[in-house]
N, C-alpha and C. Protein backbone atom coordinates (compact mmCIF):
# COMPACT_ATOMS: atom_id res chain seq x y z
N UNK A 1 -15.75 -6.08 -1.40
CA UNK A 1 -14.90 -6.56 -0.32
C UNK A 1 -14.98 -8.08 -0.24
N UNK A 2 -13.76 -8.67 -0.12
CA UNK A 2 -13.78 -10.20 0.51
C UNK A 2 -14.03 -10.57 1.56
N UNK A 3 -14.64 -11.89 1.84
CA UNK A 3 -15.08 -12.21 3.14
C UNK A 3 -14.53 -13.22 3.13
N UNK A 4 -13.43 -13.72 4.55
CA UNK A 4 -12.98 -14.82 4.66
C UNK A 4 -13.76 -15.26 6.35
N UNK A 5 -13.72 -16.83 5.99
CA UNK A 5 -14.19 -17.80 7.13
C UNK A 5 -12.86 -18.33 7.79
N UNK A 6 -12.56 -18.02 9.17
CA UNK A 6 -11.58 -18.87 9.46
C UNK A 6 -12.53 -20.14 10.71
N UNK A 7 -11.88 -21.61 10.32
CA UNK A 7 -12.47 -22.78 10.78
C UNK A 7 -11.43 -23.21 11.96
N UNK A 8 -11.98 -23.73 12.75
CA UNK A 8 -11.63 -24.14 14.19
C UNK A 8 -10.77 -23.39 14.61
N UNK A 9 -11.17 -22.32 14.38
CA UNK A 9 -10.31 -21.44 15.89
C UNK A 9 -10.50 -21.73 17.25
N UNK A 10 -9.36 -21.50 17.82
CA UNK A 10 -9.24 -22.10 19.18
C UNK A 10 -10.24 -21.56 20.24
N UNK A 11 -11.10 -21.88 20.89
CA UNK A 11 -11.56 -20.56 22.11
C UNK A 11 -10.95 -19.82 22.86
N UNK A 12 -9.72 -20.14 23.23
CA UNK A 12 -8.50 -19.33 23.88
C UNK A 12 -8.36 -17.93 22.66
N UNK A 13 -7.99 -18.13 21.80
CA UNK A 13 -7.45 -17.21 20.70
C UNK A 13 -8.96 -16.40 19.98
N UNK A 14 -10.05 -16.83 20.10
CA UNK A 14 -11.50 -15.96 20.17
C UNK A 14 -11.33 -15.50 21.25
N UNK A 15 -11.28 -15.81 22.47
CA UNK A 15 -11.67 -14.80 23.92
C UNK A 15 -10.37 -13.96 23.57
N UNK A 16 -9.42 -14.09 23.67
CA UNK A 16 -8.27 -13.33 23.20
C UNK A 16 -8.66 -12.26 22.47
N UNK A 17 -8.71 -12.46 21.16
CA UNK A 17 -9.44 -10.75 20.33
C UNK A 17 -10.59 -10.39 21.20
N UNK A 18 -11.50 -11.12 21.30
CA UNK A 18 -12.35 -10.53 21.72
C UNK A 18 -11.83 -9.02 23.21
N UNK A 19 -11.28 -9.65 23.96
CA UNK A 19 -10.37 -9.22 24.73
C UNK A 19 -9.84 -7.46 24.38
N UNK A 20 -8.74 -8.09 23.51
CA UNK A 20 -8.36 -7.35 22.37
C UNK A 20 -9.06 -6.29 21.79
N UNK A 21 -9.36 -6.34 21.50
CA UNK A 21 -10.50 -5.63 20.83
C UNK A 21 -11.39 -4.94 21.68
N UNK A 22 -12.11 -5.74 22.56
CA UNK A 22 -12.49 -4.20 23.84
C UNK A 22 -11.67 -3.34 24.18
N UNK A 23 -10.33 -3.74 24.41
CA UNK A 23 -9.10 -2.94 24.84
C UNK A 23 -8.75 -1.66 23.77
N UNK A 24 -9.10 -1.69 22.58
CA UNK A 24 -9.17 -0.86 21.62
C UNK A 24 -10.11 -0.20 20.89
N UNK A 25 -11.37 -0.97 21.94
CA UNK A 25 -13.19 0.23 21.22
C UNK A 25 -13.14 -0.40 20.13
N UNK A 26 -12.88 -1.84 19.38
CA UNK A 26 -13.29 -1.94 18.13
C UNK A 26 -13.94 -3.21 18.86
N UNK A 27 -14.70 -3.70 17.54
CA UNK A 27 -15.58 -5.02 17.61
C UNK A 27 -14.38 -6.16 17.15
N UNK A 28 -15.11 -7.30 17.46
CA UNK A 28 -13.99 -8.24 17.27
C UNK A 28 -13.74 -8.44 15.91
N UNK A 29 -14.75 -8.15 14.78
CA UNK A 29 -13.78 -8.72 13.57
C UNK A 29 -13.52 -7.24 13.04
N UNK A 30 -13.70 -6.23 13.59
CA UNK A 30 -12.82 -4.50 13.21
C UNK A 30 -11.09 -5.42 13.22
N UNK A 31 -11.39 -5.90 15.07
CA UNK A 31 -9.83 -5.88 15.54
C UNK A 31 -8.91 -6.90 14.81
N UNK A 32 -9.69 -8.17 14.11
CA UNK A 32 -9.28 -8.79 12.94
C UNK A 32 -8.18 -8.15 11.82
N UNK A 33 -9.62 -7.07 11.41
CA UNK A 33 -8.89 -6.84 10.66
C UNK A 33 -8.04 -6.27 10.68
N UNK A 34 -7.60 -5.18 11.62
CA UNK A 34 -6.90 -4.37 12.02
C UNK A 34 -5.21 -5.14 11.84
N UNK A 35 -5.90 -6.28 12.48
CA UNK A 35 -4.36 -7.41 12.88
C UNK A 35 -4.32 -7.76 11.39
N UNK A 36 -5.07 -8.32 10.42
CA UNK A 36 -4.80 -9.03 9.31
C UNK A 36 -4.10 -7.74 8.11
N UNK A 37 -4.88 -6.81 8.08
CA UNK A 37 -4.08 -5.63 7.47
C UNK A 37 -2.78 -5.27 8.18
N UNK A 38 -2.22 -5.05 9.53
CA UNK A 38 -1.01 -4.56 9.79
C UNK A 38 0.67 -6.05 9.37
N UNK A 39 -0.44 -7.25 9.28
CA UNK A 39 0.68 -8.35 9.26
C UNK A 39 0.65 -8.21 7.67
N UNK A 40 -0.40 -7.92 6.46
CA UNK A 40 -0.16 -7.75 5.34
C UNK A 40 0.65 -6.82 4.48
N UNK A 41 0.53 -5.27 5.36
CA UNK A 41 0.76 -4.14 4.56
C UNK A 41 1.67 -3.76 5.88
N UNK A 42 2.52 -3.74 6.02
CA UNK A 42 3.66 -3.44 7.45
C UNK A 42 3.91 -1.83 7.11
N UNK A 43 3.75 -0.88 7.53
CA UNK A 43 3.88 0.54 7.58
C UNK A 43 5.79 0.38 6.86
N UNK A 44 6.52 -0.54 7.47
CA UNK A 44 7.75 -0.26 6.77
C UNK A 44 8.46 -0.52 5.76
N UNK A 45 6.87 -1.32 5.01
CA UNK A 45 7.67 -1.61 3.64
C UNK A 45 7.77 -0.45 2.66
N UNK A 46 8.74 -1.11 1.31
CA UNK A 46 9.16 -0.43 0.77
C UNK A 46 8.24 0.15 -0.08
N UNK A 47 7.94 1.21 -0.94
CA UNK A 47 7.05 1.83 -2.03
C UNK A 47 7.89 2.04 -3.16
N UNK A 48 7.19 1.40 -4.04
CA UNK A 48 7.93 1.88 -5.77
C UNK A 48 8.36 3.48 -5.63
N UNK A 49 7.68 4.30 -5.47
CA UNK A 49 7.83 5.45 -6.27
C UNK A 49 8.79 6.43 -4.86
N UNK A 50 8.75 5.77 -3.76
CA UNK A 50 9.83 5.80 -2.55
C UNK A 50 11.18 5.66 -2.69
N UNK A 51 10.95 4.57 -3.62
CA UNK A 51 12.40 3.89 -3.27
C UNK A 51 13.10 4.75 -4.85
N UNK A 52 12.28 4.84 -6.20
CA UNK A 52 12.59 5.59 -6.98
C UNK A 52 13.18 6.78 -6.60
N UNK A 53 12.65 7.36 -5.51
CA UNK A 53 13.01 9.07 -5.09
C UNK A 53 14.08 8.90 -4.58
N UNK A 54 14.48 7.71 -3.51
CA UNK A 54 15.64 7.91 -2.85
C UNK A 54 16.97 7.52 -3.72
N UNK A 55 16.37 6.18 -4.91
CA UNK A 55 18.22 6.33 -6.00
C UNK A 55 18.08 7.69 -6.56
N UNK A 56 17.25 8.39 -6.91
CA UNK A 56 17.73 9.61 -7.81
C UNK A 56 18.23 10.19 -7.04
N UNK A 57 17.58 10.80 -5.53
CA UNK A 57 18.61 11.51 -4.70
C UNK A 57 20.45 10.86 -4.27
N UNK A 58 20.32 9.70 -4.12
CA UNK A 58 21.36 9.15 -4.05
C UNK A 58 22.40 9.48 -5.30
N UNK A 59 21.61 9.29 -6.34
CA UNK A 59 22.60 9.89 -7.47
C UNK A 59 22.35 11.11 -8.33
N UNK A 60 22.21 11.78 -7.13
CA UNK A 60 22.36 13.78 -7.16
C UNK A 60 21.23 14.19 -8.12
N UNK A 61 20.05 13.42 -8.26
CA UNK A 61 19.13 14.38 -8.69
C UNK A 61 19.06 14.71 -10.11
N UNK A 62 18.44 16.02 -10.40
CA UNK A 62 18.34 16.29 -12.03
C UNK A 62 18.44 17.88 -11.40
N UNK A 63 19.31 18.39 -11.80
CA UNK A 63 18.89 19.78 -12.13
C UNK A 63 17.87 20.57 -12.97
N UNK A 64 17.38 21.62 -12.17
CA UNK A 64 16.28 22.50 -13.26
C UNK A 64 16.49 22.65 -14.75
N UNK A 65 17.77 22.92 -14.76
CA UNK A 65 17.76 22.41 -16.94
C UNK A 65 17.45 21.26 -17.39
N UNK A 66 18.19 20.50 -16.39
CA UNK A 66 17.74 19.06 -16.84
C UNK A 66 16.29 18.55 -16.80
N UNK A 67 15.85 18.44 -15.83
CA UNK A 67 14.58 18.51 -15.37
C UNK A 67 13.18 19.89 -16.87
N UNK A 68 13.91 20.03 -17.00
CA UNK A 68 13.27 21.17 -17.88
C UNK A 68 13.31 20.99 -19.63
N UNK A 69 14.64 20.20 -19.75
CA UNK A 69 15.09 19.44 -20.88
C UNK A 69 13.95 18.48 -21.17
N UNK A 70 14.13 17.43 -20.22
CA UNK A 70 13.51 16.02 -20.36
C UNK A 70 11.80 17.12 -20.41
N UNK A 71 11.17 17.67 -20.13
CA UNK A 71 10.33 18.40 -19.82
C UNK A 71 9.74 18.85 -21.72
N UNK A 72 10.66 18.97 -22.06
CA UNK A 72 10.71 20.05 -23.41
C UNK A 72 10.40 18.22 -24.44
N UNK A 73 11.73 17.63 -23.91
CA UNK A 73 11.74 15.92 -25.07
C UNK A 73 10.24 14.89 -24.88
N UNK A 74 9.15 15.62 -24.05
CA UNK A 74 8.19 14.78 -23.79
C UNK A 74 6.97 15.03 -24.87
N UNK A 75 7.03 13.58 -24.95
CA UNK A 75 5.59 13.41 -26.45
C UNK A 75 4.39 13.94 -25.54
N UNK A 76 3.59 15.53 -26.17
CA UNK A 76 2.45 15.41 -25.92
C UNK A 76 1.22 15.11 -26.72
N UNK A 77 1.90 14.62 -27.97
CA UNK A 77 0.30 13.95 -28.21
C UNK A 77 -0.41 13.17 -28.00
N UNK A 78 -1.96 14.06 -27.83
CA UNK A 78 -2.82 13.09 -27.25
C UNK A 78 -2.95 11.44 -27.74
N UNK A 79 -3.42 10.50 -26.53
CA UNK A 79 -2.87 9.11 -26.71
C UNK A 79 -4.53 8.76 -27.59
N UNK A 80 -4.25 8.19 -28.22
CA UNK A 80 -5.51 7.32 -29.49
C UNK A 80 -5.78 6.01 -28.41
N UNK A 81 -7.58 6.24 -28.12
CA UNK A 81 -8.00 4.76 -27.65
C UNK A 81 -7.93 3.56 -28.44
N UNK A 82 -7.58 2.31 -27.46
CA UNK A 82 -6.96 1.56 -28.75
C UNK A 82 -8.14 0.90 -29.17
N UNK A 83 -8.26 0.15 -30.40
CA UNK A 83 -9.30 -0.62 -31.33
C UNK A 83 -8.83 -1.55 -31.36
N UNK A 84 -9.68 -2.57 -30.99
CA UNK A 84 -9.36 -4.39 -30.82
C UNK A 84 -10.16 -5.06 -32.32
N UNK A 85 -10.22 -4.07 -33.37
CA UNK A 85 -10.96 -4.27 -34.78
C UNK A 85 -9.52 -4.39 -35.71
């Protein structure tokens, strides 16, 4: 895990979380983080493999043959670790 130092914070904006943070049963740098993770990772961003699902549905999907096709055209041989020799 990383550990960051933040320098001259205001005492208004420390009593504040601190505040904060009783108001929610966490300790003050829980409630940190709490705040520094929700402004990083926003519940409404987008996800690769989200946004993949919604063009295929948008453009009707694969049917079970299809889906069963591509299924049949897939290389299964096992993958060789690679050698840097």
């Amino acid at each position: 895990m990383a550990t960051v130092t933040v320098r001259n914070l205001p005492d208004e904006v420390h009593r504040a979380l601190r505040v904060r943070a009783a108001q929610h049963g966490r300790s003050t740098e829980a409630e940190i983080r709490e705040i520094l993770e929700a402004a990083a990772r926003p519940p409404e961003r987008v996800r690769l493999g989200s946004l993949l699902v919604s063009i295929a549905r948008e453009a009707g999907g694969l049917t079970d043959a299809e889906a069963e096709h591509f299924n049949q055209l897939r290389d299964r041989t096992p993958a060789e670790p690679m050698s840097f020799e």
